[in-house]
C-alpha atoms as a PDB file:
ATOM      1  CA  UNK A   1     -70.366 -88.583 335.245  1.00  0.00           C
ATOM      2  CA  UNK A   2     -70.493 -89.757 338.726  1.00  0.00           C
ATOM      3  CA  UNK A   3     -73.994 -90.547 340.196  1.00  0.00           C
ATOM      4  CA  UNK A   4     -74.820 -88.355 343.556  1.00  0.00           C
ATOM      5  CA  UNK A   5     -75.920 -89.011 346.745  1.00  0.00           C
ATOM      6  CA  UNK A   6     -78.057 -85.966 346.882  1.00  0.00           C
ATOM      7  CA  UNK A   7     -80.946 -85.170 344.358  1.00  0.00           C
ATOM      8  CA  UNK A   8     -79.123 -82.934 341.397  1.00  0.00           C
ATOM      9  CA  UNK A   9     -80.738 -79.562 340.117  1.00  0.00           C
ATOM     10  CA  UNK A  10     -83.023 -79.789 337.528  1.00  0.00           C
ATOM     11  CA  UNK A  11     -81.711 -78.479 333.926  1.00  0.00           C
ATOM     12  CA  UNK A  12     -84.366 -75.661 334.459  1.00  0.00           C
ATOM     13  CA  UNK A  13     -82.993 -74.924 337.755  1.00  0.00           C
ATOM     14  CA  UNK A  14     -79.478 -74.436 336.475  1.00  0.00           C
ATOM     15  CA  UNK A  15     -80.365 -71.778 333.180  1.00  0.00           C
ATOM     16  CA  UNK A  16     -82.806 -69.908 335.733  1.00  0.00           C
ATOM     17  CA  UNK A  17     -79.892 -69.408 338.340  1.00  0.00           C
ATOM     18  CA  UNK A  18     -77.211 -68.501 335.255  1.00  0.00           C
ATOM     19  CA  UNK A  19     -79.685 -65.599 334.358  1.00  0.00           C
ATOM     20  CA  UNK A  20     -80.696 -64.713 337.956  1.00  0.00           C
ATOM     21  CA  UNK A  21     -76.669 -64.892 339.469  1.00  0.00           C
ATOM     22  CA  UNK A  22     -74.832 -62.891 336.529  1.00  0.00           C
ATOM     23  CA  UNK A  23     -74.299 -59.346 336.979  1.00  0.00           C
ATOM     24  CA  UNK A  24     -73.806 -58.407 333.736  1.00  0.00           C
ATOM     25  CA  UNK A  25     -75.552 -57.433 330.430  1.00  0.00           C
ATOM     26  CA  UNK A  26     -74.197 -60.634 328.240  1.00  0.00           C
ATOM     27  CA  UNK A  27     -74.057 -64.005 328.553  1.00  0.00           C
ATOM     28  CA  UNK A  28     -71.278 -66.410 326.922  1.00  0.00           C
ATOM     29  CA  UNK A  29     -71.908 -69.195 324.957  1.00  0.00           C
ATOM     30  CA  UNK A  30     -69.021 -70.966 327.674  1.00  0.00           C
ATOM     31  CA  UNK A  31     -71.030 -69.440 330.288  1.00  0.00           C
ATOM     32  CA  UNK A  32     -73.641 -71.539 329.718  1.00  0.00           C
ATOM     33  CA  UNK A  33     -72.187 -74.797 328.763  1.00  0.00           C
ATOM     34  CA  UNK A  34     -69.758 -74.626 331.876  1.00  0.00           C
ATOM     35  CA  UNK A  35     -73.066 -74.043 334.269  1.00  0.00           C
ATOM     36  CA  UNK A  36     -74.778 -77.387 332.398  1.00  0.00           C
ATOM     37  CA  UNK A  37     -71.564 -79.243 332.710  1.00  0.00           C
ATOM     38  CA  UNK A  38     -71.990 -82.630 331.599  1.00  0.00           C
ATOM     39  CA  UNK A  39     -75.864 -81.825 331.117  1.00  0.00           C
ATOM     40  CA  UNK A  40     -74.315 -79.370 328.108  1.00  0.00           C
ATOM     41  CA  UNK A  41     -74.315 -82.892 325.770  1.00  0.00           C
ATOM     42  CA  UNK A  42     -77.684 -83.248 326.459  1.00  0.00           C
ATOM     43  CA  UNK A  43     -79.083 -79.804 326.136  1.00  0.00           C
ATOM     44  CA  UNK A  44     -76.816 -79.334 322.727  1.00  0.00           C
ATOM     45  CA  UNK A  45     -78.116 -82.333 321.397  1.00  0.00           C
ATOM     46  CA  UNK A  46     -81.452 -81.583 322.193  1.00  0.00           C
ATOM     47  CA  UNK A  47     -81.751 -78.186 320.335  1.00  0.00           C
ATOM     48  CA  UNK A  48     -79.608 -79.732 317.428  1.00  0.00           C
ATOM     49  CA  UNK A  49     -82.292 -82.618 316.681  1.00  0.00           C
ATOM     50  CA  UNK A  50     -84.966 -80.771 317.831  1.00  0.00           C
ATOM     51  CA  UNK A  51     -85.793 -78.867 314.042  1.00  0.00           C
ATOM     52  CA  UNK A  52     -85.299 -83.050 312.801  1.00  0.00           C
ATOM     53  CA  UNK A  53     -88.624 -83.701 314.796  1.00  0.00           C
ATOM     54  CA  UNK A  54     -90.958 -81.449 312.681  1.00  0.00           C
ATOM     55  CA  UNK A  55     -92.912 -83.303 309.900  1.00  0.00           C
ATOM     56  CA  UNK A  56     -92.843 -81.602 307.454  1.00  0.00           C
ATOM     57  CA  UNK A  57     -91.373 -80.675 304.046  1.00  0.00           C
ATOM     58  CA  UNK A  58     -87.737 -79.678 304.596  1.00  0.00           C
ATOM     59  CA  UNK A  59     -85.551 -77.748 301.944  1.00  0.00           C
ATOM     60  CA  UNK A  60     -82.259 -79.338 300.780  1.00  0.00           C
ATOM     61  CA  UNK A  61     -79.549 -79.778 302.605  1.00  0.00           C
ATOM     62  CA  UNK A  62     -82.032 -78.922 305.930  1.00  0.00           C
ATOM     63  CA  UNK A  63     -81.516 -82.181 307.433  1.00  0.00           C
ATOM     64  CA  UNK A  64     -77.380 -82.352 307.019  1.00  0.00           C
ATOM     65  CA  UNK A  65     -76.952 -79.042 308.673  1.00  0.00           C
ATOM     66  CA  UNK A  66     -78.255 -80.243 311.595  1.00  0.00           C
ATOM     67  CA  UNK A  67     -76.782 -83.425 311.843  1.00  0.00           C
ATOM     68  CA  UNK A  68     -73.796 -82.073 311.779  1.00  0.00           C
ATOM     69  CA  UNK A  69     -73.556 -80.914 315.608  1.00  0.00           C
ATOM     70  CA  UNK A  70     -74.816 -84.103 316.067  1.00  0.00           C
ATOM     71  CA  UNK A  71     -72.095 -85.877 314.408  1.00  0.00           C
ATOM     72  CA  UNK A  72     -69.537 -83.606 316.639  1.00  0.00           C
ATOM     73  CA  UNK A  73     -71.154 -84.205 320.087  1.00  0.00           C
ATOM     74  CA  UNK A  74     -71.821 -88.111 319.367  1.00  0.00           C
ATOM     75  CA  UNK A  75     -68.330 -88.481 318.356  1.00  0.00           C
ATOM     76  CA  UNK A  76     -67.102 -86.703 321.981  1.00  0.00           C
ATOM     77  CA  UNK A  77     -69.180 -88.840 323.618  1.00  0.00           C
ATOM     78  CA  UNK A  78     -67.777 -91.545 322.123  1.00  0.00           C
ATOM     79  CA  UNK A  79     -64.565 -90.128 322.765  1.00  0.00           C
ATOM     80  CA  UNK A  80     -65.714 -90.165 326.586  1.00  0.00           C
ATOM     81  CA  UNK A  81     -65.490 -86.371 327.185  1.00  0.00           C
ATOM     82  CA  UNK A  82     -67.058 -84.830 330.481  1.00  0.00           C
ATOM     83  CA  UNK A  83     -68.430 -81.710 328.565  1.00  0.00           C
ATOM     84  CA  UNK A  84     -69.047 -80.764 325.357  1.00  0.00           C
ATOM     85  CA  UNK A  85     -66.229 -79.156 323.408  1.00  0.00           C
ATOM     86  CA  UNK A  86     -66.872 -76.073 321.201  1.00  0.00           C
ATOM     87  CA  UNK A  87     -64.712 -73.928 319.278  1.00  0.00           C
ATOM     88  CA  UNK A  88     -63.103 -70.217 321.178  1.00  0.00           C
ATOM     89  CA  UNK A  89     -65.325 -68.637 318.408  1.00  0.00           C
ATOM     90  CA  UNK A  90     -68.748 -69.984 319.860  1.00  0.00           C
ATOM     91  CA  UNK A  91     -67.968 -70.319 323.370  1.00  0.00           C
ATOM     92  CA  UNK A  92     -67.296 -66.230 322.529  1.00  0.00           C
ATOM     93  CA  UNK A  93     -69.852 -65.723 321.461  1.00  0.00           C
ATOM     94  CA  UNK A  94     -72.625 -63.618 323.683  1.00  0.00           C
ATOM     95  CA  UNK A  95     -76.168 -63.476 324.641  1.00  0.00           C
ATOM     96  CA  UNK A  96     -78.123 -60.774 325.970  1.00  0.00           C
ATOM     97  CA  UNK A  97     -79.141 -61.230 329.344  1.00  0.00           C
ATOM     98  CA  UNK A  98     -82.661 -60.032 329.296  1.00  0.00           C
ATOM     99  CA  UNK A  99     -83.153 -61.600 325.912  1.00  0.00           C
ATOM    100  CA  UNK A 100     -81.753 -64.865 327.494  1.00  0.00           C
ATOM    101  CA  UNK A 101     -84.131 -64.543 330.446  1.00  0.00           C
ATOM    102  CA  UNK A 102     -86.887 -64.101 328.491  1.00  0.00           C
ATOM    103  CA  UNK A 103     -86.271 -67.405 326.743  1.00  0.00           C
ATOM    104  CA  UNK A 104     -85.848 -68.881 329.600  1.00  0.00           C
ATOM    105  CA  UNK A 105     -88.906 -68.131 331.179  1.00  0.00           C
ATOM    106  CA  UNK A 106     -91.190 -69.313 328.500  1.00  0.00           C
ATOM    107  CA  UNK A 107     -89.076 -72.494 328.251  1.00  0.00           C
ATOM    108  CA  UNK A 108     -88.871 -73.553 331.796  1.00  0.00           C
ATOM    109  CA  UNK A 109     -92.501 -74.373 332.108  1.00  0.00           C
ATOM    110  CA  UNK A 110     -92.439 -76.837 329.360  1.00  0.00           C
ATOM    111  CA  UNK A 111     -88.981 -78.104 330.751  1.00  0.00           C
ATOM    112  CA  UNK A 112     -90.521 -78.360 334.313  1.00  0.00           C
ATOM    113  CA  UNK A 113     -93.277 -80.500 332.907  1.00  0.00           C
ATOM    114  CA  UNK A 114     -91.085 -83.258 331.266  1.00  0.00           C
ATOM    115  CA  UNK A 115     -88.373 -82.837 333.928  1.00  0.00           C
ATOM    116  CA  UNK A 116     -91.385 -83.980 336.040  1.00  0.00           C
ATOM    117  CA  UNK A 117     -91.677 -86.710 334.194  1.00  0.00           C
ATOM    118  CA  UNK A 118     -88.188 -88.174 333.623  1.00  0.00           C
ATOM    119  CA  UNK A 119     -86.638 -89.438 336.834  1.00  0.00           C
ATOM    120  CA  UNK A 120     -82.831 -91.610 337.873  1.00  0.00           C
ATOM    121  CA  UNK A 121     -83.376 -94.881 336.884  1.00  0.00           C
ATOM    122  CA  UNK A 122     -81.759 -97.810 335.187  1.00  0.00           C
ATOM    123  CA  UNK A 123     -78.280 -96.320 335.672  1.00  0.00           C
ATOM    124  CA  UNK A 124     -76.300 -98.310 334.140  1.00  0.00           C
ATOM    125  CA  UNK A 125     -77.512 -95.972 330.951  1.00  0.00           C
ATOM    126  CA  UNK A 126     -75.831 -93.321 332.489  1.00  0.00           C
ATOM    127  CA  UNK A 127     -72.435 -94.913 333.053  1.00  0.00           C
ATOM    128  CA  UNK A 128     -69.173 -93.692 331.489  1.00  0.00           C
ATOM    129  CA  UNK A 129     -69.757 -96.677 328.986  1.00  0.00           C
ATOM    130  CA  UNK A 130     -73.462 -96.675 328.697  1.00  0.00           C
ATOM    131  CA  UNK A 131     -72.408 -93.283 327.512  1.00  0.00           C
ATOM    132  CA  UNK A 132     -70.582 -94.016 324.827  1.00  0.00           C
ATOM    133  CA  UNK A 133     -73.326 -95.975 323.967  1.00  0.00           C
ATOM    134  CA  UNK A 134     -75.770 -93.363 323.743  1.00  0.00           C
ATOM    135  CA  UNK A 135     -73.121 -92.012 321.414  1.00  0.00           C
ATOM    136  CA  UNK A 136     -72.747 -94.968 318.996  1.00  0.00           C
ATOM    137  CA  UNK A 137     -76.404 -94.708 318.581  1.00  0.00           C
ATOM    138  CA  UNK A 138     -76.445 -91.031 318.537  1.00  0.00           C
ATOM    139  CA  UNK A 139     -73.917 -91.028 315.568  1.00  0.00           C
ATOM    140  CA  UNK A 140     -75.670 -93.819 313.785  1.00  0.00           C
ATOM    141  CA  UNK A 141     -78.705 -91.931 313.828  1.00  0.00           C
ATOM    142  CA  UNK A 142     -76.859 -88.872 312.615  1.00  0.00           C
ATOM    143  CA  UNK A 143     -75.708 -90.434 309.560  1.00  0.00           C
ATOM    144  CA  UNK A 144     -79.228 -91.663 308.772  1.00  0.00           C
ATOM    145  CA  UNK A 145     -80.990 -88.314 309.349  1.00  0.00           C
ATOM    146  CA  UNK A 146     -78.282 -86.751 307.018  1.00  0.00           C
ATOM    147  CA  UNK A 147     -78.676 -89.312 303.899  1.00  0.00           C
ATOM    148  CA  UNK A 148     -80.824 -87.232 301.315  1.00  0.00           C
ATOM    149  CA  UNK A 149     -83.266 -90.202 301.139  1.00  0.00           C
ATOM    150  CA  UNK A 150     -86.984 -88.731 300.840  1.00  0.00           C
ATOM    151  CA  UNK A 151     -88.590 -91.541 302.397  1.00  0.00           C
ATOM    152  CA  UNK A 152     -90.981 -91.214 304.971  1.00  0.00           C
ATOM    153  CA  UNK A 153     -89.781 -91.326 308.740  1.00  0.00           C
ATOM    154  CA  UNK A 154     -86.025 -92.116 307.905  1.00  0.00           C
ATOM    155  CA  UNK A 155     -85.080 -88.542 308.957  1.00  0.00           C
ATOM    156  CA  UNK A 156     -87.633 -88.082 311.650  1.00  0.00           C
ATOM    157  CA  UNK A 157     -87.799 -91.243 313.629  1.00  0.00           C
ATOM    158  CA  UNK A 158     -83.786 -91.029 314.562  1.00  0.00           C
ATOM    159  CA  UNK A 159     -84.340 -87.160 314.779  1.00  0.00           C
ATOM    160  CA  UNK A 160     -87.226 -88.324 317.611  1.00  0.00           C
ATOM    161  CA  UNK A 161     -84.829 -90.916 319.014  1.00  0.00           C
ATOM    162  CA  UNK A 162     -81.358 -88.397 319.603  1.00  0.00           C
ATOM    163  CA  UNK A 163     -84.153 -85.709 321.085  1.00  0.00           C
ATOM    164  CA  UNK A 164     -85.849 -88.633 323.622  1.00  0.00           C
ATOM    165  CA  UNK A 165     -82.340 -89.672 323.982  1.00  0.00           C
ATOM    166  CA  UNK A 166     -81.063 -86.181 325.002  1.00  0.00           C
ATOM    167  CA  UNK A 167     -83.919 -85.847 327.150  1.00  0.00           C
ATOM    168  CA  UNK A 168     -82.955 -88.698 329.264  1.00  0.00           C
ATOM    169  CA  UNK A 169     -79.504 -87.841 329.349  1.00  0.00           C
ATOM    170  CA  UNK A 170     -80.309 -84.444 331.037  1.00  0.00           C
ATOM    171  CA  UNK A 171     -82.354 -86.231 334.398  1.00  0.00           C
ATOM    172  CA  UNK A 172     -80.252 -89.347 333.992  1.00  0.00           C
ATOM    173  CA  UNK A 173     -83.309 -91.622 332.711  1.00  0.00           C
ATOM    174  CA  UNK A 174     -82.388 -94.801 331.509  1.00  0.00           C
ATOM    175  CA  UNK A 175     -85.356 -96.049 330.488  1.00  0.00           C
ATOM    176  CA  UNK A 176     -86.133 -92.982 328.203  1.00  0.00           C
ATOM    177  CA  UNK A 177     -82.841 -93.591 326.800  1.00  0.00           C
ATOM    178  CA  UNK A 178     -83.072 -96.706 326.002  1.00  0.00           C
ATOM    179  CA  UNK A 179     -86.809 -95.821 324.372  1.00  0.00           C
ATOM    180  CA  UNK A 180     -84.908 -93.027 322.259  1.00  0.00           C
ATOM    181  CA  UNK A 181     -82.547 -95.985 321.017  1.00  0.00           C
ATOM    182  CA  UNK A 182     -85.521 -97.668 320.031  1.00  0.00           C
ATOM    183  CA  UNK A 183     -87.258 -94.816 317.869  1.00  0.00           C
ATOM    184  CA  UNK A 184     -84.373 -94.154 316.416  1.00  0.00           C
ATOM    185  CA  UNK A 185     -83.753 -97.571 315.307  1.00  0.00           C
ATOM    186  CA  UNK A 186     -87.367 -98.464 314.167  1.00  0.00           C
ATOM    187  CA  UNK A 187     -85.775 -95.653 311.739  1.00  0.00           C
ATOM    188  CA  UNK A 188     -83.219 -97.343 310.828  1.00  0.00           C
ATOM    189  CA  UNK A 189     -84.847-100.745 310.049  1.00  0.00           C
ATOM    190  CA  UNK A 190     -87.378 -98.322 307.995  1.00  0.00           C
ATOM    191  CA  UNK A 191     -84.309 -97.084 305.888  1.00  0.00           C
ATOM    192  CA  UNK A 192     -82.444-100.438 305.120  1.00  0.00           C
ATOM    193  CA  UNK A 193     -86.362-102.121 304.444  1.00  0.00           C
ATOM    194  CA  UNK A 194     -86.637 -99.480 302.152  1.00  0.00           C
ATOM    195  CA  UNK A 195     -82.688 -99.540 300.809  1.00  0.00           C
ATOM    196  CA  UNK A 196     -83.248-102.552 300.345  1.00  0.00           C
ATOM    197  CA  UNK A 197     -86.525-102.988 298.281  1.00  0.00           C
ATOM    198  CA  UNK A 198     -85.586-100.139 296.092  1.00  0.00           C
ATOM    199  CA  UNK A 199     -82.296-101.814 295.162  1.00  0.00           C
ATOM    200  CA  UNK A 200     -84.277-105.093 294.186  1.00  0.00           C
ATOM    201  CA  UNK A 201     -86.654-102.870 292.203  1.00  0.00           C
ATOM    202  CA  UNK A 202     -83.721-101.502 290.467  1.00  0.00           C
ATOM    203  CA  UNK A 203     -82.046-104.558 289.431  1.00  0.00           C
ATOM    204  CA  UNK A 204     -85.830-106.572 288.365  1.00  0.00           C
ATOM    205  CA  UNK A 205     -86.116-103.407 285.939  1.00  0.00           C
ATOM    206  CA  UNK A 206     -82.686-104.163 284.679  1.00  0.00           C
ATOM    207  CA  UNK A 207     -82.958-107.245 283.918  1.00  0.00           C
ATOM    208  CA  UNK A 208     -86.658-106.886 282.769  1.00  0.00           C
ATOM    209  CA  UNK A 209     -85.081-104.350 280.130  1.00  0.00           C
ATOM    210  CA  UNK A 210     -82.221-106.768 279.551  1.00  0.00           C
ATOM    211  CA  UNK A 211     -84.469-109.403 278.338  1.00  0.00           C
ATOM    212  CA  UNK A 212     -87.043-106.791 276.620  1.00  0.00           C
ATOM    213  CA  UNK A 213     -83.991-105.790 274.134  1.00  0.00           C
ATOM    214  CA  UNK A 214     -82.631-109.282 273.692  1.00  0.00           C
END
């Protein structure tokens, strides 16, 4: 991604014209993700981690399927692709426009408000490294939303951090980036505190039951 001279079009800007410049009844999948460019990471990561942000009780296996998007797009951006890939069978796939517009529409008033939030700055978040970066920690946090470890905030604090993350991506906001990488690794330092004491549990009731049979 190359930073540009001139102020770039807001991520609710760009689905708004998609809707409002096709002349057709459907929408692609591809349509969309080649009119969000290299925004398409950040928008795809965003709805993937978004359903990790709700607390509440989740049913098995809730948490992996959505990680695993995230585990794809971190790993391209680790890879240092421009846009997101996706298989011929999703980029296929099709949208109806008016159902699409309708979406849209209710969306881009929430999206206006923390688009007028988020602002360039710190750039060096944004840089083809700083990048790869985000997806280190984006695939980090992946594999800790995905472990089927029901401790409190071990799923939804990295969930929090890839969605702030994402967010920052999209307006090219390094400092909400780099607060995303923090979330998500207060997260983290929950899981291995918790790892941790557990396993020392463990082992004291071992040995506790070693000496009670001796």
């Amino acid at each position: 991604m190359q930073n540009e001279s001139k102020k770039p079009k807001q991520t609710s800007e760009i689905l708004e014209s998609v809707v409002r410049e096709k002349d057709t009844d459907q929408v692609t999948i591809g349509e969309l993700v080649e009119a969000l460019h290299e925004r398409g990471f950040g928008v795809l990561m965003a709805l993937a981690a978004l359903p990790l942000c709700i607390p509440a009780p989740a049913p098995p296996g809730y948490t992996l399927v959505f990680s695993v998007p995230l585990f794809v797009f971190a790993a391209q951006l680790i890879w240092g692709s421009d846009t997101p890939w996706l298989p011929n069978w999703i980029l296929k796939r099709s949208i109806k426009r008016q159902f699409l517009a309708t979406v849209i529409e209710k969306a881009a008033p929430w999206l206006r408000r923390v688009e007028a939030i988020l602002k360039p700055r710190l750039q060096f978040a944004v840089t083809r490294t700083g990048e790869r970066v985000i997806g280190i920690f984006a695939f980090i946090f992946a594999i800790s939303v995905a472990l089927p470890i029901p401790i409190p905030l071990t799923n939804l604090l990295p969930g929090v951090g890839v969605l702030v993350m994402s967010l920052g991506l999209l307006s090219r906001d390094g400092l909400v980036i780099l607060s995303g990488m923090a979330v998500g690794m207060v997260g983290i330092i929950i899981l291995v505190v918790a790892v941790y004491a557990g396993s020392e549990a463990a082992f004291a009731l071992i040995h506790w039951m070693g000496d009670l049979f001796e």
